[in-house]
PDB file of N, CA and C in Angstrom:
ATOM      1  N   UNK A   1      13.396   1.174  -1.562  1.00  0.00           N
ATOM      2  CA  UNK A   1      14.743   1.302  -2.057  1.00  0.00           C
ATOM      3  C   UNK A   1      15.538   2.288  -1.197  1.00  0.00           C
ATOM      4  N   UNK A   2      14.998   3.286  -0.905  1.00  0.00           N
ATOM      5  CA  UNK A   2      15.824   4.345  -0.015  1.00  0.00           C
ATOM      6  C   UNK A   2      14.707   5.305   0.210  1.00  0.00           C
ATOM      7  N   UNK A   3      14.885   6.355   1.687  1.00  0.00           N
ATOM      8  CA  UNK A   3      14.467   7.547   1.793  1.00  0.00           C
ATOM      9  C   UNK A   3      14.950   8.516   0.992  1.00  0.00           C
ATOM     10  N   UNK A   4      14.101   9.468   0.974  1.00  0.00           N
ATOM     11  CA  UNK A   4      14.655  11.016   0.369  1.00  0.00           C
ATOM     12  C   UNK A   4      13.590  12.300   1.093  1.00  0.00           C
ATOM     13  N   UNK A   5      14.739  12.349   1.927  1.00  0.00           N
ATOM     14  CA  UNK A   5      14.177  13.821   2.773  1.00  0.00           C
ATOM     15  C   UNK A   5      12.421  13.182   3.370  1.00  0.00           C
ATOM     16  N   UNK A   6      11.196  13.355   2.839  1.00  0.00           N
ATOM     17  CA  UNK A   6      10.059  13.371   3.455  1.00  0.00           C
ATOM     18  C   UNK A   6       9.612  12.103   2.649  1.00  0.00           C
ATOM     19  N   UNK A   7       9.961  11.889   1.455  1.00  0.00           N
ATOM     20  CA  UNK A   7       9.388  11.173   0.977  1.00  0.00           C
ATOM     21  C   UNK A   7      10.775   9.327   0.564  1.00  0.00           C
ATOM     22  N   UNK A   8      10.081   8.394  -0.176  1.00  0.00           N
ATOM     23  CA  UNK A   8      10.604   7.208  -0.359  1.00  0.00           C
ATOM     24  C   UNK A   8      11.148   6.963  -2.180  1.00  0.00           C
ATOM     25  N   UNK A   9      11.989   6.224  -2.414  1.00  0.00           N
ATOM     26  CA  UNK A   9      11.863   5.810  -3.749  1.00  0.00           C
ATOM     27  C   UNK A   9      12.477   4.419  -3.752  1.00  0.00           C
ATOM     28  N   UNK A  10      11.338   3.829  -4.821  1.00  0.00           N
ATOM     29  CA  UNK A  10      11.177   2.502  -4.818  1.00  0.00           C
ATOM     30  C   UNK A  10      11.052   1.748  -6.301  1.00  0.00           C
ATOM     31  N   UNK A  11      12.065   0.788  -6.549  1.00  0.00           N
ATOM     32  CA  UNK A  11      11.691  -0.053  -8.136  1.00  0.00           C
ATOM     33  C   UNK A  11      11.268  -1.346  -8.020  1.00  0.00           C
ATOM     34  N   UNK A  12      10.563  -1.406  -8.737  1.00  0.00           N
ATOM     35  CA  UNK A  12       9.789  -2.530  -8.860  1.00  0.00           C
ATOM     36  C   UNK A  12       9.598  -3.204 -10.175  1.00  0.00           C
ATOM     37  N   UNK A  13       9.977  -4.724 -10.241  1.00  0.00           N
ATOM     38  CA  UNK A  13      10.126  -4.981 -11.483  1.00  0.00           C
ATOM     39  C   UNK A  13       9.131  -5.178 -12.470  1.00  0.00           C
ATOM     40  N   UNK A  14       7.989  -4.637 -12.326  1.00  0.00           N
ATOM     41  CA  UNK A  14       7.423  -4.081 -13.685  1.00  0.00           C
ATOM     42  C   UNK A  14       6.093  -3.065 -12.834  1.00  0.00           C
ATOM     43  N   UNK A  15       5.586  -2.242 -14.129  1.00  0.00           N
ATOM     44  CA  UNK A  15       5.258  -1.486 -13.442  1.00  0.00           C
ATOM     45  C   UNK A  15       3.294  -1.673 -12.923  1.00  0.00           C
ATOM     46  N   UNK A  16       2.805  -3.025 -13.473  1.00  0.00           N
ATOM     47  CA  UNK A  16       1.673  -3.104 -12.811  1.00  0.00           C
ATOM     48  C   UNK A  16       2.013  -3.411 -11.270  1.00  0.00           C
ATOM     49  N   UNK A  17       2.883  -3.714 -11.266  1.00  0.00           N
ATOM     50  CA  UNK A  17       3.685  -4.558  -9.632  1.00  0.00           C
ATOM     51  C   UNK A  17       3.439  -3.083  -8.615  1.00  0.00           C
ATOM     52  N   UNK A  18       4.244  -1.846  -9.252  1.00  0.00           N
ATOM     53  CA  UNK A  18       4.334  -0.335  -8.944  1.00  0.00           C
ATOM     54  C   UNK A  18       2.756  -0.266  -8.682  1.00  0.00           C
ATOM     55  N   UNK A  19       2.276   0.191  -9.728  1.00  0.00           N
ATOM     56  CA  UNK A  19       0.744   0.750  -9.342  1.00  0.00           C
ATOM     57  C   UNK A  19      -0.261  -0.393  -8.020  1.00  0.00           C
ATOM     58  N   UNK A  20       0.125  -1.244  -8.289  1.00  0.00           N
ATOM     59  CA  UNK A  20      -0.575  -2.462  -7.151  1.00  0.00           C
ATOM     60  C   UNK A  20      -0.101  -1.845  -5.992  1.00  0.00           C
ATOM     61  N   UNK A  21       1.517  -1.668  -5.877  1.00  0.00           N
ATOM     62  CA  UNK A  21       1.732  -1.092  -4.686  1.00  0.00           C
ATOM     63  C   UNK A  21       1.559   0.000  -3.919  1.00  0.00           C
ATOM     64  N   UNK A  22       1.299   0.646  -4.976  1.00  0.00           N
ATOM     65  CA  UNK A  22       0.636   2.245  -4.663  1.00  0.00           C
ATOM     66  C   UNK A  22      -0.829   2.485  -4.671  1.00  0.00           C
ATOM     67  N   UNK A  23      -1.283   1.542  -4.971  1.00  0.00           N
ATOM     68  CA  UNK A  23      -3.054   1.594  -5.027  1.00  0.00           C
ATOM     69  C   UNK A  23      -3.050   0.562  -3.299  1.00  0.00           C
ATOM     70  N   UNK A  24      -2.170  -0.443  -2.543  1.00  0.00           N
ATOM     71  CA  UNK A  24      -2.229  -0.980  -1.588  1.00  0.00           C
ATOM     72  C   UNK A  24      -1.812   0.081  -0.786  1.00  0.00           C
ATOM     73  N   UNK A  25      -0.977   0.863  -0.461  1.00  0.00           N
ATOM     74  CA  UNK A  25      -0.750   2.584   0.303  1.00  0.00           C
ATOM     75  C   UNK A  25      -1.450   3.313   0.259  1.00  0.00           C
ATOM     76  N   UNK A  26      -2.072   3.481  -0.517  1.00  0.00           N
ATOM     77  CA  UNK A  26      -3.447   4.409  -0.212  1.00  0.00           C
ATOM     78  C   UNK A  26      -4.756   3.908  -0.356  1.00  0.00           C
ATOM     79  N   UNK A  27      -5.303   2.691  -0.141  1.00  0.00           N
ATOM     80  CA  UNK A  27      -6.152   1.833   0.692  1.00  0.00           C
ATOM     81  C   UNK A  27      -5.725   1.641   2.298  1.00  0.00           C
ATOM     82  N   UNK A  28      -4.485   1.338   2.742  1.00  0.00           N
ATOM     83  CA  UNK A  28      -4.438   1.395   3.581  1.00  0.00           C
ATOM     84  C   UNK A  28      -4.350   2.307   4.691  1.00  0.00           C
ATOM     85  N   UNK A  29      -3.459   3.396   3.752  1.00  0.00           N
ATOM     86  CA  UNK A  29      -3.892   5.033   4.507  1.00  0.00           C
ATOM     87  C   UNK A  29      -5.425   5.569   5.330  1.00  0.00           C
ATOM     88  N   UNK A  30      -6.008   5.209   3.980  1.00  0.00           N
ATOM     89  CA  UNK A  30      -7.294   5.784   3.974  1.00  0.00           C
ATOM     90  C   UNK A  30      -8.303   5.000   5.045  1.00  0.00           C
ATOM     91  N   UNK A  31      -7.526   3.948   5.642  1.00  0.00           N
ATOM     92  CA  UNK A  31      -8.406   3.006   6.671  1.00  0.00           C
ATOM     93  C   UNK A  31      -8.002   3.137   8.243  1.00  0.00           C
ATOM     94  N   UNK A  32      -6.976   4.693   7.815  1.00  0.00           N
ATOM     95  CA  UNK A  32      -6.470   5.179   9.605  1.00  0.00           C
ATOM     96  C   UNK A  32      -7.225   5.733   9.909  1.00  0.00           C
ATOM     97  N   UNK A  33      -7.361   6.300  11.444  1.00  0.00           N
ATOM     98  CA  UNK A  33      -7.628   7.410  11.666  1.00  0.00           C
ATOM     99  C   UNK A  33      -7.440   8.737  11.471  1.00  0.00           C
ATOM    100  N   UNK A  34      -5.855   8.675  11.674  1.00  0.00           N
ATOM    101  CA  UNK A  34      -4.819   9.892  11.516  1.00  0.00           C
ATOM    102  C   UNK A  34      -4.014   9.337  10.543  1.00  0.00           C
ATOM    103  N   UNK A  35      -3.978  10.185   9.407  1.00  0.00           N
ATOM    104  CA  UNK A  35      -2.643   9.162   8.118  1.00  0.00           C
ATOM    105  C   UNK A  35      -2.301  10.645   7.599  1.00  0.00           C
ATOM    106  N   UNK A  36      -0.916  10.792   6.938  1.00  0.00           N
ATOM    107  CA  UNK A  36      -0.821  11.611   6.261  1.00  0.00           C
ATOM    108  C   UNK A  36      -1.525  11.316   4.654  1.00  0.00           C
ATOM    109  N   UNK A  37      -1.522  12.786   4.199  1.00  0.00           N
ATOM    110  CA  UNK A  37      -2.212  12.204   2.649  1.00  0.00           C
ATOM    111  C   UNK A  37      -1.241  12.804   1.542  1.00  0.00           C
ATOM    112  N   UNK A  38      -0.479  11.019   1.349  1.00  0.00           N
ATOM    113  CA  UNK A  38       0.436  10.868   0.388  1.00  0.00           C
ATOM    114  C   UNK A  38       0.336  10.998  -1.048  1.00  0.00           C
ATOM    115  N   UNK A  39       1.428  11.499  -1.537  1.00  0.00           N
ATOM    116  CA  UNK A  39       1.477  11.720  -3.164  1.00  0.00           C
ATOM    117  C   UNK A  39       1.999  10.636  -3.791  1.00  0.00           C
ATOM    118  N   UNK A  40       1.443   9.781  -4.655  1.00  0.00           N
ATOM    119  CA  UNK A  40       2.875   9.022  -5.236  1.00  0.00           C
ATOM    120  C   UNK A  40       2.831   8.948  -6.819  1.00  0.00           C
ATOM    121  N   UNK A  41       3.891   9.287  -7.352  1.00  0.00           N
ATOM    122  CA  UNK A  41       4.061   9.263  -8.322  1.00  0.00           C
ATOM    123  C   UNK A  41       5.027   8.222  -9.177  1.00  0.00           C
ATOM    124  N   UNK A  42       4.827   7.202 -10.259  1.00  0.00           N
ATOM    125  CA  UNK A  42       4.869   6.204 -10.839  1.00  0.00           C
ATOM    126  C   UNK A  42       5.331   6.626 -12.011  1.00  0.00           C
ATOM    127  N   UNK A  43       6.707   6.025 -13.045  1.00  0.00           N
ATOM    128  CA  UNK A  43       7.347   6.292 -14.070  1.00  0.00           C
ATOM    129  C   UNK A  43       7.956   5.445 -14.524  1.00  0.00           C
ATOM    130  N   UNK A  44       7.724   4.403 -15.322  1.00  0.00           N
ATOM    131  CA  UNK A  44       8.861   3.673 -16.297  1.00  0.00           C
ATOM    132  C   UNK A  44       9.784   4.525 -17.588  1.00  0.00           C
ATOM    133  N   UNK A  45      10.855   3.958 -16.855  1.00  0.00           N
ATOM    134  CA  UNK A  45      12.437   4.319 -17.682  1.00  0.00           C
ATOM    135  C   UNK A  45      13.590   3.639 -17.889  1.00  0.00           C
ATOM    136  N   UNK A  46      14.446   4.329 -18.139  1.00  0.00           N
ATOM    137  CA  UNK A  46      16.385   4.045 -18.214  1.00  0.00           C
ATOM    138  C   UNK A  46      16.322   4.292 -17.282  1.00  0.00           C
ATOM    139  N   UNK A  47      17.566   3.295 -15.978  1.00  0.00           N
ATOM    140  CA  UNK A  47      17.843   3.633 -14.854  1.00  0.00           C
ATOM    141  C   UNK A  47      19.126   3.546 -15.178  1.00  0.00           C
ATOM    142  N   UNK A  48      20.077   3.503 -14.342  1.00  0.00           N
ATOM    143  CA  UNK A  48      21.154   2.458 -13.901  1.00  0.00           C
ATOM    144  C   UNK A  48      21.889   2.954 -12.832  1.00  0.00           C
ATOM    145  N   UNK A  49      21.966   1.835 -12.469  1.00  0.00           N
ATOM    146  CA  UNK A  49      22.575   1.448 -10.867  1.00  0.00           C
ATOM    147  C   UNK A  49      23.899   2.458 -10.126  1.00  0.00           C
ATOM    148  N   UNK A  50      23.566   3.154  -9.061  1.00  0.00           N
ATOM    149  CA  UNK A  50      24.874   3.856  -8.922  1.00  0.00           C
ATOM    150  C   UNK A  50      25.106   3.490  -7.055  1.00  0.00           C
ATOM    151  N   UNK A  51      25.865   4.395  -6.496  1.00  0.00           N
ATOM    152  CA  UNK A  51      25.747   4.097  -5.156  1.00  0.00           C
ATOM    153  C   UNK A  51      26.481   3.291  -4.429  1.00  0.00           C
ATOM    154  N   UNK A  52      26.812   3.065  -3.590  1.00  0.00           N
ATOM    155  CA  UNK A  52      27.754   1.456  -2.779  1.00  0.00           C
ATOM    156  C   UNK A  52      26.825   0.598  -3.341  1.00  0.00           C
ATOM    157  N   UNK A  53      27.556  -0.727  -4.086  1.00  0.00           N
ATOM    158  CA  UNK A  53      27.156  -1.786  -4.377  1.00  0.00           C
ATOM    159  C   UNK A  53      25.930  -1.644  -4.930  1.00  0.00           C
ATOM    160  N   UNK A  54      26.239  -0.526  -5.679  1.00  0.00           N
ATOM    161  CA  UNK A  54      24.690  -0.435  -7.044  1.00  0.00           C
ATOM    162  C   UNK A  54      23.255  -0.167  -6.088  1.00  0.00           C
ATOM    163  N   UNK A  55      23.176   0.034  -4.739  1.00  0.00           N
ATOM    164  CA  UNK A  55      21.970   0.337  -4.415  1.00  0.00           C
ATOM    165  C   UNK A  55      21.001   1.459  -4.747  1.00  0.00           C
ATOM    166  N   UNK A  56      21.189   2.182  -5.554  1.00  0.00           N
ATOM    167  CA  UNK A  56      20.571   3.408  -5.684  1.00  0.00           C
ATOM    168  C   UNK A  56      20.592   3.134  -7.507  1.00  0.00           C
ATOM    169  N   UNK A  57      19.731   4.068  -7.815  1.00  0.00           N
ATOM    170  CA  UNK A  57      19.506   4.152  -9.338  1.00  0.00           C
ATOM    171  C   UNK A  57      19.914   6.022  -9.483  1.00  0.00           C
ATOM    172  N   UNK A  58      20.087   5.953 -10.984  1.00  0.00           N
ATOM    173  CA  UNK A  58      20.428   7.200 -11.317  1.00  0.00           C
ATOM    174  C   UNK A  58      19.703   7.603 -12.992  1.00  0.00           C
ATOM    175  N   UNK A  59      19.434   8.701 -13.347  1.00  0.00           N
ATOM    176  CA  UNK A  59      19.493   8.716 -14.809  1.00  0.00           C
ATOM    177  C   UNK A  59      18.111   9.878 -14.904  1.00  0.00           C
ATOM    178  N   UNK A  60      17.869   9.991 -15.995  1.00  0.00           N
ATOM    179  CA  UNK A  60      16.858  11.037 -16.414  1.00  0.00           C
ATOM    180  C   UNK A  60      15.530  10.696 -15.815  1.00  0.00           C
ATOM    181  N   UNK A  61      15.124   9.659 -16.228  1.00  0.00           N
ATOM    182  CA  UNK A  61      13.994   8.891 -15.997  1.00  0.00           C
ATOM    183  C   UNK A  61      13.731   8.804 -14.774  1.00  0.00           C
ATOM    184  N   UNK A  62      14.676   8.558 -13.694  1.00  0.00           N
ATOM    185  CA  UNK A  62      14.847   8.869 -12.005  1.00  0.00           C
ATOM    186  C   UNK A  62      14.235   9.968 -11.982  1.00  0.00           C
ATOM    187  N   UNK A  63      14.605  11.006 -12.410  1.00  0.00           N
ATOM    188  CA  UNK A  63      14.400  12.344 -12.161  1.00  0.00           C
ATOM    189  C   UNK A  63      12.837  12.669 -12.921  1.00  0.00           C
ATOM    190  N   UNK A  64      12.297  12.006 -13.680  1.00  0.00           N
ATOM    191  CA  UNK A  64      11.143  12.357 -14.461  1.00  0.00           C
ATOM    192  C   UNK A  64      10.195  11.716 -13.042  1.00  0.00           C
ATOM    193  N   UNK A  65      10.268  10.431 -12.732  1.00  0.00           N
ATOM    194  CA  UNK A  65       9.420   9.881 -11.701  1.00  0.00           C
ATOM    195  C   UNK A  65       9.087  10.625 -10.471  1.00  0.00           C
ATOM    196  N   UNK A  66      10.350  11.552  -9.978  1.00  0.00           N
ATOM    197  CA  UNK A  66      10.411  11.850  -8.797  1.00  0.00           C
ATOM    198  C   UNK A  66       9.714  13.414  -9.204  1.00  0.00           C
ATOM    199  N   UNK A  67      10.197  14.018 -10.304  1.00  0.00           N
ATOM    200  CA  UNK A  67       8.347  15.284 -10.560  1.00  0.00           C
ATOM    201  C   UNK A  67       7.444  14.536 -11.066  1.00  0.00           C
ATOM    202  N   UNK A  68       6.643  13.763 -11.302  1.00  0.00           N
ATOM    203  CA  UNK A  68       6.210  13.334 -11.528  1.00  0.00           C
ATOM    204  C   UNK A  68       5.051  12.927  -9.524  1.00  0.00           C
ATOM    205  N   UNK A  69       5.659  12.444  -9.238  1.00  0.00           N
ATOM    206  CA  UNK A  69       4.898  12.160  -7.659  1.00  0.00           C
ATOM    207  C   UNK A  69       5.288  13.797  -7.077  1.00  0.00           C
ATOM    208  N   UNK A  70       6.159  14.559  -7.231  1.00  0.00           N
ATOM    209  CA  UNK A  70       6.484  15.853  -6.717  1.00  0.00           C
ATOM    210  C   UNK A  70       4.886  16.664  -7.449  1.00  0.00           C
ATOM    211  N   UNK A  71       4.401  16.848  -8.669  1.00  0.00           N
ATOM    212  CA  UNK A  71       3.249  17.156  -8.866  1.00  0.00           C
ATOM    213  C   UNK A  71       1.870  16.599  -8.779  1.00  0.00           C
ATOM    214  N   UNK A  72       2.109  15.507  -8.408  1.00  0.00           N
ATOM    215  CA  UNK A  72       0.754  14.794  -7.616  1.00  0.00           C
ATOM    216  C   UNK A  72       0.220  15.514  -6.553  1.00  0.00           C
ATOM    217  N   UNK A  73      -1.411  15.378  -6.737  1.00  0.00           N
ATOM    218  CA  UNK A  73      -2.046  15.837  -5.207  1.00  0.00           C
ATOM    219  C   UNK A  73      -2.149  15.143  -4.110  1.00  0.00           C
ATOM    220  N   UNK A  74      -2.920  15.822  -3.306  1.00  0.00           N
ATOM    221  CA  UNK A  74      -2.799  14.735  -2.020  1.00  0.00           C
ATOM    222  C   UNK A  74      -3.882  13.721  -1.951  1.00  0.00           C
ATOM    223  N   UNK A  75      -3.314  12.451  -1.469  1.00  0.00           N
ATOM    224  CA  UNK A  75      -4.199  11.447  -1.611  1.00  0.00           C
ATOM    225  C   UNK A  75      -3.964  10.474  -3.273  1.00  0.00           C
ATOM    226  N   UNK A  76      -3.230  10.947  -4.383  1.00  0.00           N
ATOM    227  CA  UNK A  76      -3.370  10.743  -5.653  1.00  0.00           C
ATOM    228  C   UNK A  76      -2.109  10.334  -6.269  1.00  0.00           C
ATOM    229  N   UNK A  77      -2.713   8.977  -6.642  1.00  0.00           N
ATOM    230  CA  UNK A  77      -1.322   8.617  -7.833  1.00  0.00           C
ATOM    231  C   UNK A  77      -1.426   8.651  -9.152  1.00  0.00           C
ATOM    232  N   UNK A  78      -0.457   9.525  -9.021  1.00  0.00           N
ATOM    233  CA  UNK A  78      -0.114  10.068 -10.749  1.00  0.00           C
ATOM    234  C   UNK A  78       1.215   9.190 -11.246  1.00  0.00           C
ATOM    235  N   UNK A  79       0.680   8.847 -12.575  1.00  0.00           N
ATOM    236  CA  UNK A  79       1.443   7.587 -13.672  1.00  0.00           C
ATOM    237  C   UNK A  79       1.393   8.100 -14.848  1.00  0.00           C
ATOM    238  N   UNK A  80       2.690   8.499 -14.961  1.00  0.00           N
ATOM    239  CA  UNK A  80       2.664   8.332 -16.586  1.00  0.00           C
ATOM    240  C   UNK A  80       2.424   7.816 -17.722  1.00  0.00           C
ATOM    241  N   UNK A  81       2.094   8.171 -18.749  1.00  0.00           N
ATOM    242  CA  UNK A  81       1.164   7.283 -19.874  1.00  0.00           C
ATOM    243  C   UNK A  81       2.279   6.487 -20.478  1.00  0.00           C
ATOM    244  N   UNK A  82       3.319   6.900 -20.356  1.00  0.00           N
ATOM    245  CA  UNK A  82       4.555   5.822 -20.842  1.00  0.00           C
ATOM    246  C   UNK A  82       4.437   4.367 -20.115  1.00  0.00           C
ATOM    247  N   UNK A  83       4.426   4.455 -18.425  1.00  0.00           N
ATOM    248  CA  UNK A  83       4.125   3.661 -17.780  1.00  0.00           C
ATOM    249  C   UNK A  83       2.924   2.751 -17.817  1.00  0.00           C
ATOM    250  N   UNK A  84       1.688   3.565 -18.868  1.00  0.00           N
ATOM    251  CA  UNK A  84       0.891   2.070 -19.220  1.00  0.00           C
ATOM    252  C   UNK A  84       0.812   1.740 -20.097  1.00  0.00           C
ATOM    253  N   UNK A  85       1.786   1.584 -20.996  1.00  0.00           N
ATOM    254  CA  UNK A  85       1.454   1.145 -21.960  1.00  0.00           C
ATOM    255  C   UNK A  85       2.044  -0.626 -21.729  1.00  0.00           C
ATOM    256  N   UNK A  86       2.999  -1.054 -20.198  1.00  0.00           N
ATOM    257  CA  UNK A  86       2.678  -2.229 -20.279  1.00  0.00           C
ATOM    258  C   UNK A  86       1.903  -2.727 -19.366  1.00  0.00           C
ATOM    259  N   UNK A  87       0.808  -2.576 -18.928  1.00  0.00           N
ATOM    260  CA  UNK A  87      -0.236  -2.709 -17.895  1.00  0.00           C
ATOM    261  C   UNK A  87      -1.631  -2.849 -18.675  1.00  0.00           C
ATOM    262  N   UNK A  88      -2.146  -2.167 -19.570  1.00  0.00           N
ATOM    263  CA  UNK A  88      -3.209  -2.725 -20.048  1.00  0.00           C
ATOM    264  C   UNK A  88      -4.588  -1.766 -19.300  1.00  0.00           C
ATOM    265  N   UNK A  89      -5.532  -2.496 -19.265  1.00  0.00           N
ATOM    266  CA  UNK A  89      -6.555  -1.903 -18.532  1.00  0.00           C
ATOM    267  C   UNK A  89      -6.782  -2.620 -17.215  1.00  0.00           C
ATOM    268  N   UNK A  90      -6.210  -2.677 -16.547  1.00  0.00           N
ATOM    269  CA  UNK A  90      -5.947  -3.150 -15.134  1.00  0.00           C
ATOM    270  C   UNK A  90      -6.108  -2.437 -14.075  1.00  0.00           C
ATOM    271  N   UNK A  91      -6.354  -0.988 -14.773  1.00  0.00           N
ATOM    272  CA  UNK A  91      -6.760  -0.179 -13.576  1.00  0.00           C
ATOM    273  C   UNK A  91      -7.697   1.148 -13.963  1.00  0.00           C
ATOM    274  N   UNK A  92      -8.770   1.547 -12.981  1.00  0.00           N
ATOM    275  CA  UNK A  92      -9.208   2.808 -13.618  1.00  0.00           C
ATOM    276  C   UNK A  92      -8.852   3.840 -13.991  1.00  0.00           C
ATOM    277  N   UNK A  93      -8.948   5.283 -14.871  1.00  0.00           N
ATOM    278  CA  UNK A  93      -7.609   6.402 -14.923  1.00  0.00           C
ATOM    279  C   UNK A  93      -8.620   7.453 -15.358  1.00  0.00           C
ATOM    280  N   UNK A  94      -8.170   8.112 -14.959  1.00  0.00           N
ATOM    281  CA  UNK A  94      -8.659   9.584 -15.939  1.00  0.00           C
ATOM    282  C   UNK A  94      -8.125   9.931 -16.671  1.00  0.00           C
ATOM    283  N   UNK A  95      -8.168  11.141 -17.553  1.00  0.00           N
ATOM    284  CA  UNK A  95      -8.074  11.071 -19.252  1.00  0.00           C
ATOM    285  C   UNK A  95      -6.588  11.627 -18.277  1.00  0.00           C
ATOM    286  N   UNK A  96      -5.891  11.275 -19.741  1.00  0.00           N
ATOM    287  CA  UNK A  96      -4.591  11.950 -19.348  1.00  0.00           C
ATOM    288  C   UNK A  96      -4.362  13.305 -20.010  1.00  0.00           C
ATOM    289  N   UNK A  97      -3.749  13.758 -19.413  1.00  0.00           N
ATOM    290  CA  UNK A  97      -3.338  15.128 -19.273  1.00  0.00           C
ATOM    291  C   UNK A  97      -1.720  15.582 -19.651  1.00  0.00           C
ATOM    292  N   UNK A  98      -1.231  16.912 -19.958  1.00  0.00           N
ATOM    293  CA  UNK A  98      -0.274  17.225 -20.338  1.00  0.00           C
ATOM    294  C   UNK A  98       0.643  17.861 -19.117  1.00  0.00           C
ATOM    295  N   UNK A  99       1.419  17.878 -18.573  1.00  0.00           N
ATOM    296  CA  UNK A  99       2.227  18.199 -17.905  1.00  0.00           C
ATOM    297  C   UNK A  99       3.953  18.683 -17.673  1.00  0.00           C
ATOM    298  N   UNK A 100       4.925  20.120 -17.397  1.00  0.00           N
ATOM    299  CA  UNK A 100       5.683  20.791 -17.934  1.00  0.00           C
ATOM    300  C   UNK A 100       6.176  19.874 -16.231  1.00  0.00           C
ATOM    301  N   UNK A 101       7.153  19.491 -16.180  1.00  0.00           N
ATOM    302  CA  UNK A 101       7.911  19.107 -15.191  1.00  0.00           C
ATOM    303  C   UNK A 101       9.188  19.896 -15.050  1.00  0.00           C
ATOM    304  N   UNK A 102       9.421  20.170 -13.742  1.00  0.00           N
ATOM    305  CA  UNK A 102      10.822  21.108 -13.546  1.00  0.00           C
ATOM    306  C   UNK A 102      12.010  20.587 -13.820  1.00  0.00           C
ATOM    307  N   UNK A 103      12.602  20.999 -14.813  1.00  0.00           N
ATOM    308  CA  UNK A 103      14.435  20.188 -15.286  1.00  0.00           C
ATOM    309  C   UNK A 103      13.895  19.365 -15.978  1.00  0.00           C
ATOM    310  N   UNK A 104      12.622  18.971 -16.520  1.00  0.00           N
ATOM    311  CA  UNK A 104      12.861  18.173 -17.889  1.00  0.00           C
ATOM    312  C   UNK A 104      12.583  18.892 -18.886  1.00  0.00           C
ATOM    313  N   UNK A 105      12.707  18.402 -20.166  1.00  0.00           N
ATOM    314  CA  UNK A 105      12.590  19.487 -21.306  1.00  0.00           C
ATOM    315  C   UNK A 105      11.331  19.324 -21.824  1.00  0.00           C
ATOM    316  N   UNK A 106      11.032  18.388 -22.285  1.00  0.00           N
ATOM    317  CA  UNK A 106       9.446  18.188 -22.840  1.00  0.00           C
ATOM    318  C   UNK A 106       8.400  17.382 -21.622  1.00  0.00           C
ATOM    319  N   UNK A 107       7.342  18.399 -22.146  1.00  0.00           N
ATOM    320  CA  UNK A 107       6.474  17.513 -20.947  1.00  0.00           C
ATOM    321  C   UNK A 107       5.621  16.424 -21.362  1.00  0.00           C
ATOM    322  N   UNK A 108       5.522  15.745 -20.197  1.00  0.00           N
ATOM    323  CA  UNK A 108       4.861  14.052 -19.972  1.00  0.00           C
ATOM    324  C   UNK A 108       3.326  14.010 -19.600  1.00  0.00           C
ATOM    325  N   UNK A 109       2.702  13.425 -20.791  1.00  0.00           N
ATOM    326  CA  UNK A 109       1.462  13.063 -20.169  1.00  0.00           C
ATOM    327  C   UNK A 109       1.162  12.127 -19.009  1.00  0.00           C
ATOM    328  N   UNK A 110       0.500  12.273 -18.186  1.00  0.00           N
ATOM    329  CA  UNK A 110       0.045  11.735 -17.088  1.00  0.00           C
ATOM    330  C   UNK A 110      -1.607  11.285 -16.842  1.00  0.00           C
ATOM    331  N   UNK A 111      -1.762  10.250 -15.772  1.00  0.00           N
ATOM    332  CA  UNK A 111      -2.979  10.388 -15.609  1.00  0.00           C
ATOM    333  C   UNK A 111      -3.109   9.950 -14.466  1.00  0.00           C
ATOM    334  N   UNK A 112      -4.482  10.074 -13.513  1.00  0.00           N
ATOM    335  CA  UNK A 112      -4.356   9.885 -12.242  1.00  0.00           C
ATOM    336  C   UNK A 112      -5.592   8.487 -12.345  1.00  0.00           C
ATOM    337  N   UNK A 113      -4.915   7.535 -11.184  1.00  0.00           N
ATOM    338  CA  UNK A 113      -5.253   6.015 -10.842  1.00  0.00           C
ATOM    339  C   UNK A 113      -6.456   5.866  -9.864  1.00  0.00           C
ATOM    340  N   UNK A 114      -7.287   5.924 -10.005  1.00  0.00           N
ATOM    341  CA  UNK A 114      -8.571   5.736  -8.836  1.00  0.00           C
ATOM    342  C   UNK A 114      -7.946   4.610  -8.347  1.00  0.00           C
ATOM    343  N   UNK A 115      -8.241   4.697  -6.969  1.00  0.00           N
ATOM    344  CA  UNK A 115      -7.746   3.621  -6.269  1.00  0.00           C
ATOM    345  C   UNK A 115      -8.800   3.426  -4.942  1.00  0.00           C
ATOM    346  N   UNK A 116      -9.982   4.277  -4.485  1.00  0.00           N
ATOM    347  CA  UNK A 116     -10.959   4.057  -4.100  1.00  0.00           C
ATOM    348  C   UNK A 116     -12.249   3.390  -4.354  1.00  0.00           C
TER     349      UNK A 116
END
C-alpha cells in the first residue's frame, strides 16, 4: 500500500490473506544469505480511506496495527487476537499475551505466529 520511513503498510482483504502474507516474508527472508530480520505486525479494524484518490487509510485501528508490528521482535509476527477471531486455527500461535501500546488507551492482546 505505501512506504513509511523503514518500514511498509499494507491491506489486505481479509486477514488470513495478511498472515499468509507475512508467514510468505519471512520464509523467504530466512532462505537468504544476508536478509534483514523483519518485524511485522498484523491488526483487523475501522479504516477509512484518506489521501489522493483514497490511497492511504486512516483511523485508530491504523494506528493500533502499526504498534502493534512497532513491538514485534525480530524475525516475528505479532497478530492481534482481534485479528483471529476470523481465521480459525489455520495457523500455529503462542498463548497470547497482554500488551500497553503507545497512544492507545487500553491494551491489546497479542500473539506471536510460528511461521518456521
Amino acid at each position: 500500500m505505501k512506504k513509511t520511513g523503514d518500514g511498509f503498510f499494507a491491506s489486505f482483504e481479509n486477514p488470513k490473506a495478511a498472515i499468509d502474507a507475512a508467514v510468505a516474508i519471512q520464509r523467504a527472508l530466512s532462505e537468504e544469505i544476508v536478509a534483514p530480520d523483519v518485524r511485522i505486525g498484523v491488526h483487523t479494524g475501522e479504516a477509512f480511506r484518506t489521501g489522493a484518490e483514497g490511497a492511504d487509510y486512516g483511523g485508530q485501528d491504523v494506528h493500533v496495527a502499526a504498534r502493534v508490528g512497532a513491538i514485534a521482535g525480530a524475525a516475528e509476527i505479532l497478530v492481534s487476537t482481534k485479528t483471529l477471531a476470523d481465521v480459525g486455527a489455520a495457523f500455529r500461535l503462542s498463548e497470547p499475551r497482554e500488551e500497553a501500546l503507545r497512544g492507545i488507551a487500553q491494551p491489546v492482546d497479542v500473539v506471536s505466529v510460528y511461521w518456521d
